[in-house]
C-alpha atoms as a PDB file:
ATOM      1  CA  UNK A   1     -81.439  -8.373 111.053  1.00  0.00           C
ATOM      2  CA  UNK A   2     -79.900  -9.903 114.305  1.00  0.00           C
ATOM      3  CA  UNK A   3     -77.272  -8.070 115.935  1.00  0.00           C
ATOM      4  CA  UNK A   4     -76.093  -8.552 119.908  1.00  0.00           C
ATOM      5  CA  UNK A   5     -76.127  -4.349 120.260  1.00  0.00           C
ATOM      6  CA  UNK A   6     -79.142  -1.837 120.123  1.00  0.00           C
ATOM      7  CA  UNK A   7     -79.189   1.458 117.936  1.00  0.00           C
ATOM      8  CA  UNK A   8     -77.548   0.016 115.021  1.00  0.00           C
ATOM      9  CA  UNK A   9     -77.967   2.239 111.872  1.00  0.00           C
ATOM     10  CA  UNK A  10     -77.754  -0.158 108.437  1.00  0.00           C
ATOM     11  CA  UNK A  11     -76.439   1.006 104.942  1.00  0.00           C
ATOM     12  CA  UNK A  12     -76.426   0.018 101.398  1.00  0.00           C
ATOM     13  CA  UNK A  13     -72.493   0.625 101.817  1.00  0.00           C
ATOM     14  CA  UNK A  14     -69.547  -0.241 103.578  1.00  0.00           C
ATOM     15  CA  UNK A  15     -68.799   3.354 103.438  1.00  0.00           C
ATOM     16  CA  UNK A  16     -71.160   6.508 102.664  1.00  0.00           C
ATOM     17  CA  UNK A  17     -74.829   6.440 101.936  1.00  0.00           C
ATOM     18  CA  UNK A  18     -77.980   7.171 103.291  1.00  0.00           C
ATOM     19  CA  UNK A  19     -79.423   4.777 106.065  1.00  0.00           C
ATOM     20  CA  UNK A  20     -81.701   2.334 105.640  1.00  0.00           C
ATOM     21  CA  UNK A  21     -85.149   3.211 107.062  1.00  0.00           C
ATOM     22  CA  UNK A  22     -85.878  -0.065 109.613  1.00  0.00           C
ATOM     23  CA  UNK A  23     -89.114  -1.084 107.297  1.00  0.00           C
ATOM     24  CA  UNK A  24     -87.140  -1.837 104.262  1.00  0.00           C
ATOM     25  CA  UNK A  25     -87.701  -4.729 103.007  1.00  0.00           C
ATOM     26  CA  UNK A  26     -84.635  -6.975 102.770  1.00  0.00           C
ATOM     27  CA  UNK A  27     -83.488  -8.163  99.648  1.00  0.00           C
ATOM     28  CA  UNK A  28     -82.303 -12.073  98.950  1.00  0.00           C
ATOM     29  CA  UNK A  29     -78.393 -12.244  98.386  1.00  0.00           C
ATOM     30  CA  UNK A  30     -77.752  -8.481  99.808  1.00  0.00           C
ATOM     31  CA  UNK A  31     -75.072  -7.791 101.530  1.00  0.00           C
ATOM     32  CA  UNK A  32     -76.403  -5.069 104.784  1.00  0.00           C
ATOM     33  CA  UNK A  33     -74.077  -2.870 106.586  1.00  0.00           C
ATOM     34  CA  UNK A  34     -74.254  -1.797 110.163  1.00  0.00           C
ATOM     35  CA  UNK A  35     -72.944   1.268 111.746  1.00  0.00           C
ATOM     36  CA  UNK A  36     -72.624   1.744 115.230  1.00  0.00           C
ATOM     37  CA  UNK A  37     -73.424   5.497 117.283  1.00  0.00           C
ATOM     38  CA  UNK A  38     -72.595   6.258 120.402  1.00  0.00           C
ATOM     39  CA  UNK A  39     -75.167   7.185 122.698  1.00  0.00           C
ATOM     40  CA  UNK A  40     -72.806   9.229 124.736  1.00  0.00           C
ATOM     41  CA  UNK A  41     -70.815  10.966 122.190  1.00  0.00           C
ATOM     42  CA  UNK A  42     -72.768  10.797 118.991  1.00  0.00           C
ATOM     43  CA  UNK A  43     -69.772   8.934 117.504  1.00  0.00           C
ATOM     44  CA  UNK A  44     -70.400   6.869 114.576  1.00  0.00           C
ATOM     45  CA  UNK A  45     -67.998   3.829 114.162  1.00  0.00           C
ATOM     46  CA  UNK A  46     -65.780   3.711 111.089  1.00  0.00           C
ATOM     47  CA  UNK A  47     -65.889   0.533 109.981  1.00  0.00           C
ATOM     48  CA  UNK A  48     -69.542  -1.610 109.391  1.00  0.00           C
ATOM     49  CA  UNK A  49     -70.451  -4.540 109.871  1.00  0.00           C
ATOM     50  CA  UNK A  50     -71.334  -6.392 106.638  1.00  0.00           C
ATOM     51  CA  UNK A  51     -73.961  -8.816 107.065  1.00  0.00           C
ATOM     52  CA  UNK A  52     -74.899 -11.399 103.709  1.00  0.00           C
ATOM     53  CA  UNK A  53     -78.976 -11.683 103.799  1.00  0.00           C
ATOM     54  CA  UNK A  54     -80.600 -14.723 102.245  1.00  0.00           C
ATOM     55  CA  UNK A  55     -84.518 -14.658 101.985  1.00  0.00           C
ATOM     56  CA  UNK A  56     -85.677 -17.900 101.532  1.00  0.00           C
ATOM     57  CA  UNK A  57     -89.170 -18.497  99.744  1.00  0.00           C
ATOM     58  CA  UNK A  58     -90.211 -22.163  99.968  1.00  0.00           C
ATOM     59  CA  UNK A  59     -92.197 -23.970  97.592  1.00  0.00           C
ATOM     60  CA  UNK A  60     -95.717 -25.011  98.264  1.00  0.00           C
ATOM     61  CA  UNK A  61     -96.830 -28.206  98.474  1.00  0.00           C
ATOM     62  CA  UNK A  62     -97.936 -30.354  95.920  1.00  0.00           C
ATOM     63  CA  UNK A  63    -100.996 -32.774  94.738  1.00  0.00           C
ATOM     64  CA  UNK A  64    -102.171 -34.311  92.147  1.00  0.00           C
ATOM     65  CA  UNK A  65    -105.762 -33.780  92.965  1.00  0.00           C
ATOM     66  CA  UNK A  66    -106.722 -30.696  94.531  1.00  0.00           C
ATOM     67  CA  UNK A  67    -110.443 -31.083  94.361  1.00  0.00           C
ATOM     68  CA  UNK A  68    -110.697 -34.679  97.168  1.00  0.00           C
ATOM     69  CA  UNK A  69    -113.377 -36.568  97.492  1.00  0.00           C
ATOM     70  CA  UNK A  70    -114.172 -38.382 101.131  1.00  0.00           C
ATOM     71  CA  UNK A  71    -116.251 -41.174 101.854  1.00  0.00           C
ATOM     72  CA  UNK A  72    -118.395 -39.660 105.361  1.00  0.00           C
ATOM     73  CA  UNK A  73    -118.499 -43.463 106.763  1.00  0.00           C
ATOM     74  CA  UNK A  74    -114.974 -43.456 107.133  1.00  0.00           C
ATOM     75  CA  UNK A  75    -114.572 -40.268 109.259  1.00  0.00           C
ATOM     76  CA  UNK A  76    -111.485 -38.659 107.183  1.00  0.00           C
ATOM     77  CA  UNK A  77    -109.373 -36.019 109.100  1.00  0.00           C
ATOM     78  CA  UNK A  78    -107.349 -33.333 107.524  1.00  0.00           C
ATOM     79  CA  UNK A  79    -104.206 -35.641 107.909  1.00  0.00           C
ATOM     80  CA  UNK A  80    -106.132 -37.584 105.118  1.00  0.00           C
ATOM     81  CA  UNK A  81    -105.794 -35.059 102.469  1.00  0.00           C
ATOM     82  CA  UNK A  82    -103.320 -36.240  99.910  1.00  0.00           C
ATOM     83  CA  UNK A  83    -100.529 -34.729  99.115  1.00  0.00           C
ATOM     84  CA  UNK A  84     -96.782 -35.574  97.464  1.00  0.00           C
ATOM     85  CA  UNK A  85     -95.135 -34.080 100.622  1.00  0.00           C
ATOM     86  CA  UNK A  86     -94.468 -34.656 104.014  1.00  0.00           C
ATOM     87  CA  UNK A  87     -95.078 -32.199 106.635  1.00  0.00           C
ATOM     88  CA  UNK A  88     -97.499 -30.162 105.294  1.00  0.00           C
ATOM     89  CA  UNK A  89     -98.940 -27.704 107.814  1.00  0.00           C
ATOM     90  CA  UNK A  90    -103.180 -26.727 107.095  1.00  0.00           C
ATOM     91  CA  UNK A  91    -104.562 -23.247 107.375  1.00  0.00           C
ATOM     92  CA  UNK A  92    -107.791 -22.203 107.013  1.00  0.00           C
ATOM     93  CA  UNK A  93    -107.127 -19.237 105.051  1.00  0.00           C
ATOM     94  CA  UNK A  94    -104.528 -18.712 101.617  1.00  0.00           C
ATOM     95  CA  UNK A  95    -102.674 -15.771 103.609  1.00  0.00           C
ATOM     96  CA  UNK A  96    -102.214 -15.993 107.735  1.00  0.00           C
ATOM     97  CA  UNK A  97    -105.509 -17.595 109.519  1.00  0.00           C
ATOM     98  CA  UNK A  98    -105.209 -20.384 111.692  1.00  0.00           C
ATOM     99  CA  UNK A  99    -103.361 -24.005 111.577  1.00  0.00           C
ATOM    100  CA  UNK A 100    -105.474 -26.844 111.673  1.00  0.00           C
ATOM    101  CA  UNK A 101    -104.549 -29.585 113.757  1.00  0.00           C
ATOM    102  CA  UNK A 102    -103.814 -33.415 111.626  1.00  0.00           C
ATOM    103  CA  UNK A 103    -107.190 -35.077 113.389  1.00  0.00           C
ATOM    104  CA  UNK A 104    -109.364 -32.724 112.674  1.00  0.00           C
ATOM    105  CA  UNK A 105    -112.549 -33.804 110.675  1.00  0.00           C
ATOM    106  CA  UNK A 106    -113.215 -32.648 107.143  1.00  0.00           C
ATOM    107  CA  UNK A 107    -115.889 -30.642 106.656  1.00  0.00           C
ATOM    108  CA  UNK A 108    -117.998 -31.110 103.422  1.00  0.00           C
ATOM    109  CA  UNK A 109    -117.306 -28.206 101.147  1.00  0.00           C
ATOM    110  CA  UNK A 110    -113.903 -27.190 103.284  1.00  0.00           C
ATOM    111  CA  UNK A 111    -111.033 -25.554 101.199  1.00  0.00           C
ATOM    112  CA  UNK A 112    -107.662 -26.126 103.320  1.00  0.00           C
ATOM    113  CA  UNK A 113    -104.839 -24.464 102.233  1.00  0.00           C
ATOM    114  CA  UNK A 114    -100.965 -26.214 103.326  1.00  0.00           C
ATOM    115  CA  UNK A 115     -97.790 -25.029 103.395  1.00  0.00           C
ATOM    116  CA  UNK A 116     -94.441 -26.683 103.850  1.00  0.00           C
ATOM    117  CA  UNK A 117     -91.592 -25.354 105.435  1.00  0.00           C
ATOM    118  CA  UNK A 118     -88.103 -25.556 104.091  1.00  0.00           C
ATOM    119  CA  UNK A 119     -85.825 -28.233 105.058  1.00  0.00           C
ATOM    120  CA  UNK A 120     -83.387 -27.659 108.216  1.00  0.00           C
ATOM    121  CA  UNK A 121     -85.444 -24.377 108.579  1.00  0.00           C
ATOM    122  CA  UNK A 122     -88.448 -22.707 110.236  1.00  0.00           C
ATOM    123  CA  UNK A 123     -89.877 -20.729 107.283  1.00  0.00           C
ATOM    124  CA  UNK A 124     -92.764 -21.686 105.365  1.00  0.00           C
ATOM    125  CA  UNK A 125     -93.606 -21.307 102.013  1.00  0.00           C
ATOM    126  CA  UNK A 126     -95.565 -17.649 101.332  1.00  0.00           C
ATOM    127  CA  UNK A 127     -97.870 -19.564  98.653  1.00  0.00           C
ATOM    128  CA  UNK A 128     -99.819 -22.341  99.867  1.00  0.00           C
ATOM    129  CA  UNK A 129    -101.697 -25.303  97.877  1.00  0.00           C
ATOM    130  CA  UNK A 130    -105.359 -25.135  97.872  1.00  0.00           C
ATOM    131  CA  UNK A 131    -107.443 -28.074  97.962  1.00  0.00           C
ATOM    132  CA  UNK A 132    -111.397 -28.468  97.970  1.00  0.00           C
ATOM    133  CA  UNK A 133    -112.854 -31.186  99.898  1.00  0.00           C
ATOM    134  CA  UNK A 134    -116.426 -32.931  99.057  1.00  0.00           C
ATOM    135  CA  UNK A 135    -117.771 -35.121 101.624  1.00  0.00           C
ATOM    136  CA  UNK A 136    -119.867 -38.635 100.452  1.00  0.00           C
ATOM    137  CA  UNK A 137    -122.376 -40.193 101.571  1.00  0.00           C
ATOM    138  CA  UNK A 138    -122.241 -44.284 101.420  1.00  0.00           C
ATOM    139  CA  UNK A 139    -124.024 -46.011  98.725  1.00  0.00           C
ATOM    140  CA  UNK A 140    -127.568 -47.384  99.456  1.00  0.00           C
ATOM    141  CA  UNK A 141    -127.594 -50.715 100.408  1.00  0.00           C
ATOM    142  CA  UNK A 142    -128.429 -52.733  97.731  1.00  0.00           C
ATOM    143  CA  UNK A 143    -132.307 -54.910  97.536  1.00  0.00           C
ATOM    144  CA  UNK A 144    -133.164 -58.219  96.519  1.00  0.00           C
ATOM    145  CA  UNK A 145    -136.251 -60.018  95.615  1.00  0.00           C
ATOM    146  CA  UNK A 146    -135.488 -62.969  97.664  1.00  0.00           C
ATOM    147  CA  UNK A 147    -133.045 -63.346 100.753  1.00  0.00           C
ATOM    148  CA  UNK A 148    -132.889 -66.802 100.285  1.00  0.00           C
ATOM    149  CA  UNK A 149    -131.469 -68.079  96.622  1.00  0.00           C
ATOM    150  CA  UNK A 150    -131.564 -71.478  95.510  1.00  0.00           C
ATOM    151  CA  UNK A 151    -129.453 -72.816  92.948  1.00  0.00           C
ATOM    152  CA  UNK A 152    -128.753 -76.302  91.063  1.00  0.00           C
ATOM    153  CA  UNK A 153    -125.064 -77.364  91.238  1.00  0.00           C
ATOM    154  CA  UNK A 154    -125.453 -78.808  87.511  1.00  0.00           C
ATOM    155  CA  UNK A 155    -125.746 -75.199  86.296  1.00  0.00           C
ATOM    156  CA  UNK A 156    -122.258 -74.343  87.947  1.00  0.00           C
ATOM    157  CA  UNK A 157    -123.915 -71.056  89.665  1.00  0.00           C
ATOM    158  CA  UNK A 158    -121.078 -68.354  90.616  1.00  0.00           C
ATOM    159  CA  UNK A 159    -121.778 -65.426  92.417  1.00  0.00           C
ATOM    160  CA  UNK A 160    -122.961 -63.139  89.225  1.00  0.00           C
ATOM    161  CA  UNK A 161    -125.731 -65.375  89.902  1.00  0.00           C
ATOM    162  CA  UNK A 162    -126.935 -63.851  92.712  1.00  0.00           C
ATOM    163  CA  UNK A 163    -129.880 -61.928  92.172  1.00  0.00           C
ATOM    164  CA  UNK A 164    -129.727 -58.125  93.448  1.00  0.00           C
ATOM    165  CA  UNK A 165    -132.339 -55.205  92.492  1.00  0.00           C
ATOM    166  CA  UNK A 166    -128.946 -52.982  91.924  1.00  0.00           C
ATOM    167  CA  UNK A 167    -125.964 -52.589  89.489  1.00  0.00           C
ATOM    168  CA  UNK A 168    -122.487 -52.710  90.603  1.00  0.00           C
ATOM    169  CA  UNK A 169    -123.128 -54.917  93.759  1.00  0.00           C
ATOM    170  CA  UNK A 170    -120.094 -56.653  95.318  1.00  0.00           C
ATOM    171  CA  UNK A 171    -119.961 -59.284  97.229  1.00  0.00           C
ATOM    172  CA  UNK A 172    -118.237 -60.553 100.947  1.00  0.00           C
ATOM    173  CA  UNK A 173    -118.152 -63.330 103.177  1.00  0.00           C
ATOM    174  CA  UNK A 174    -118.347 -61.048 106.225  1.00  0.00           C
ATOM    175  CA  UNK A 175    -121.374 -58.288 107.128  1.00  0.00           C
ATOM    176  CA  UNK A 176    -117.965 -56.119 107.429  1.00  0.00           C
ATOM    177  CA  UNK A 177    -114.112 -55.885 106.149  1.00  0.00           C
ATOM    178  CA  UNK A 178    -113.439 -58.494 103.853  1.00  0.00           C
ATOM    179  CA  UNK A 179    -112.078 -58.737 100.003  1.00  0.00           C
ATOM    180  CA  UNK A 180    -114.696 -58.796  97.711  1.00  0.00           C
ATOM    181  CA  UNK A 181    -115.867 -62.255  96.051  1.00  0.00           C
ATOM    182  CA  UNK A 182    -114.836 -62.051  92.142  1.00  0.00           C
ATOM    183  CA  UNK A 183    -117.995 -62.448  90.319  1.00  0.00           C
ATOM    184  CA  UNK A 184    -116.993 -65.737  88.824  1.00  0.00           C
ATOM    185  CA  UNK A 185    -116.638 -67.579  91.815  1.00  0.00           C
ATOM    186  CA  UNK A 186    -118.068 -70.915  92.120  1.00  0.00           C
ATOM    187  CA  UNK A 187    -121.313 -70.373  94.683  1.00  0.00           C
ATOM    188  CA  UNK A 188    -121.372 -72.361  97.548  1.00  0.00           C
ATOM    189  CA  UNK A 189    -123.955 -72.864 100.480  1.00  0.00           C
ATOM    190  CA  UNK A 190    -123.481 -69.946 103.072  1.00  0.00           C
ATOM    191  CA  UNK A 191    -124.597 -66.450 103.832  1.00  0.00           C
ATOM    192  CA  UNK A 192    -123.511 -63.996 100.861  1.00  0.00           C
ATOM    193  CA  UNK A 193    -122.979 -60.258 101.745  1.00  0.00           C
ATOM    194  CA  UNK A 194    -123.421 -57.611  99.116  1.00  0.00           C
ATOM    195  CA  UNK A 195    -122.709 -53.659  99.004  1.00  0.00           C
ATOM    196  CA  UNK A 196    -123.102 -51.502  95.823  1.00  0.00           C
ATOM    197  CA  UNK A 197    -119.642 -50.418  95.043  1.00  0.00           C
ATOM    198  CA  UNK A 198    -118.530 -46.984  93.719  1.00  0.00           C
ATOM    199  CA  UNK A 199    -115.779 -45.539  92.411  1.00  0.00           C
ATOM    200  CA  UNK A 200    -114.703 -43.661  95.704  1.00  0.00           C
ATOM    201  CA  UNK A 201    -114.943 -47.152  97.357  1.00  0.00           C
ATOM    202  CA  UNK A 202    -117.884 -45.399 100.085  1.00  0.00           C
ATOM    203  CA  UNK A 203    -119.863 -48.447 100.614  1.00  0.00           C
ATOM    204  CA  UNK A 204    -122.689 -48.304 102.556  1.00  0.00           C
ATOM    205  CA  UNK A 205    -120.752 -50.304 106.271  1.00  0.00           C
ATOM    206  CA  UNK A 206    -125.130 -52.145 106.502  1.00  0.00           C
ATOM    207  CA  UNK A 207    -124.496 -54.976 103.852  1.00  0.00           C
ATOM    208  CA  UNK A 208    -127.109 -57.198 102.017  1.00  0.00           C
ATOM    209  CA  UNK A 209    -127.685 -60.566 103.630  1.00  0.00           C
ATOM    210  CA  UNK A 210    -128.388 -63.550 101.018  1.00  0.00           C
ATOM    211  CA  UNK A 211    -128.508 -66.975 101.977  1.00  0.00           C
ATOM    212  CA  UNK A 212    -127.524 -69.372  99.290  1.00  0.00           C
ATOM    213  CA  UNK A 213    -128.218 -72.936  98.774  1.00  0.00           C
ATOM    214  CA  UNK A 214    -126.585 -74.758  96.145  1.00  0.00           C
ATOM    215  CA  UNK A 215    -128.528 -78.185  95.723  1.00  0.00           C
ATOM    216  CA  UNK A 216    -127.281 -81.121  93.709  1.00  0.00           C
ATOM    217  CA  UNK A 217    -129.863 -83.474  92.138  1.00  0.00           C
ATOM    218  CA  UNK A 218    -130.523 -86.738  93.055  1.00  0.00           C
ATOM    219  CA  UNK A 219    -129.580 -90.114  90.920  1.00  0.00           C
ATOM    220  CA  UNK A 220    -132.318 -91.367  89.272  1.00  0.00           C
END
């Protein structure tokens, strides 16, 4: 308990008691009273000082998924953990350890453990939210049997057409970034990327290359 003078004695009581041995723990909502002695003269003061304690206790943080999965290719960082608050500081243990700077990189396996700290305040919640982190590694990149696909415009090809050895490929217009090509899509002539999809969205960044020709017949 802060107080500007040194010595101070505290009490249960405004009056009376025994003293409160300094390792007490404090209580939230007590009221603590000081007494002053004297060096010189031994002379307690009458009246105490009353001093109101409030212990505050923070909640922890929150998630709604506190096993995360990663995707390796796209290098996350412990600022990428998801959670419903802001400010979150990351330990590496549940009690004390050490905080973990935002841009540090995930490690596969990890468990971090965050607590917040209490608006307008410096104290941090005593429980902290644990999360488990798995790392990913990028879908293979998917095969074909041929890199160049021919195709007759009178069978109104689309790109479920084109031929991969793979299920759930997806394809771009680009080797990289890009929106992927809804499989019914009208196939043109041009250079069709494709990358087997997953549910974490950790494609494999080396894409397919199919070239596509889309011929249209001849009058007789």
């Amino acid at each position: 308990i802060s107080v500007n003078e040194t010595g101070v004695v505290w009490y249960a009581a405004a009056q009376g008691g025994a003293p409160l041995a300094p390792t007490t723990a404090l209580v939230n909502g007590t009221i603590y009273h000081a007494g002053f002695t004297d060096a010189l003269t031994t002379c307690s003061s009458a009246a105490r000082l009353a001093v109101n304690v409030t212990v505050s206790d923070p909640v922890p943080p929150t998630t709604a998924d506190t096993t995360q999965d990663f995707c390796i290719a796209a290098a996350p960082t412990v600022a990428n953990i998801v959670v419903n608050e802001t400010g979150v500081i990351w330990y590496t243990a549940a009690q004390g350890g050490t905080v973990i700077l935002p841009n540090t990189a995930l490690v596969n396996g990890g468990i971090y453990f965050g607590a917040l700290v209490a608006n307008g305040t410096t104290c941090e919640s005593f429980a902290r939210l644990r999360v488990d982190v798995t790392l990913n590694n990028p879908t293979a990149t998917p095969t074909t049997n041929s890199a160049t696909q021919n195709f007759c415009s009178v069978n109104a090809p689309t790109v479920a057409n084109i031929q991969a050895n793979e299920a759930n490929v997806v394809w771009y217009s680009a080797p990289s970034g890009g929106t992927p090509i809804a499989p019914t899509t009208t196939l043109t002539t041009g250079l069709y990327y494709g990358a087997i999809a997953n549910t974490l969205g950790c494609e494999n960044t080396l894409r397919l290359v199919v070239t596509v020709n889309v011929n249209t017949p001849e009058a007789v």
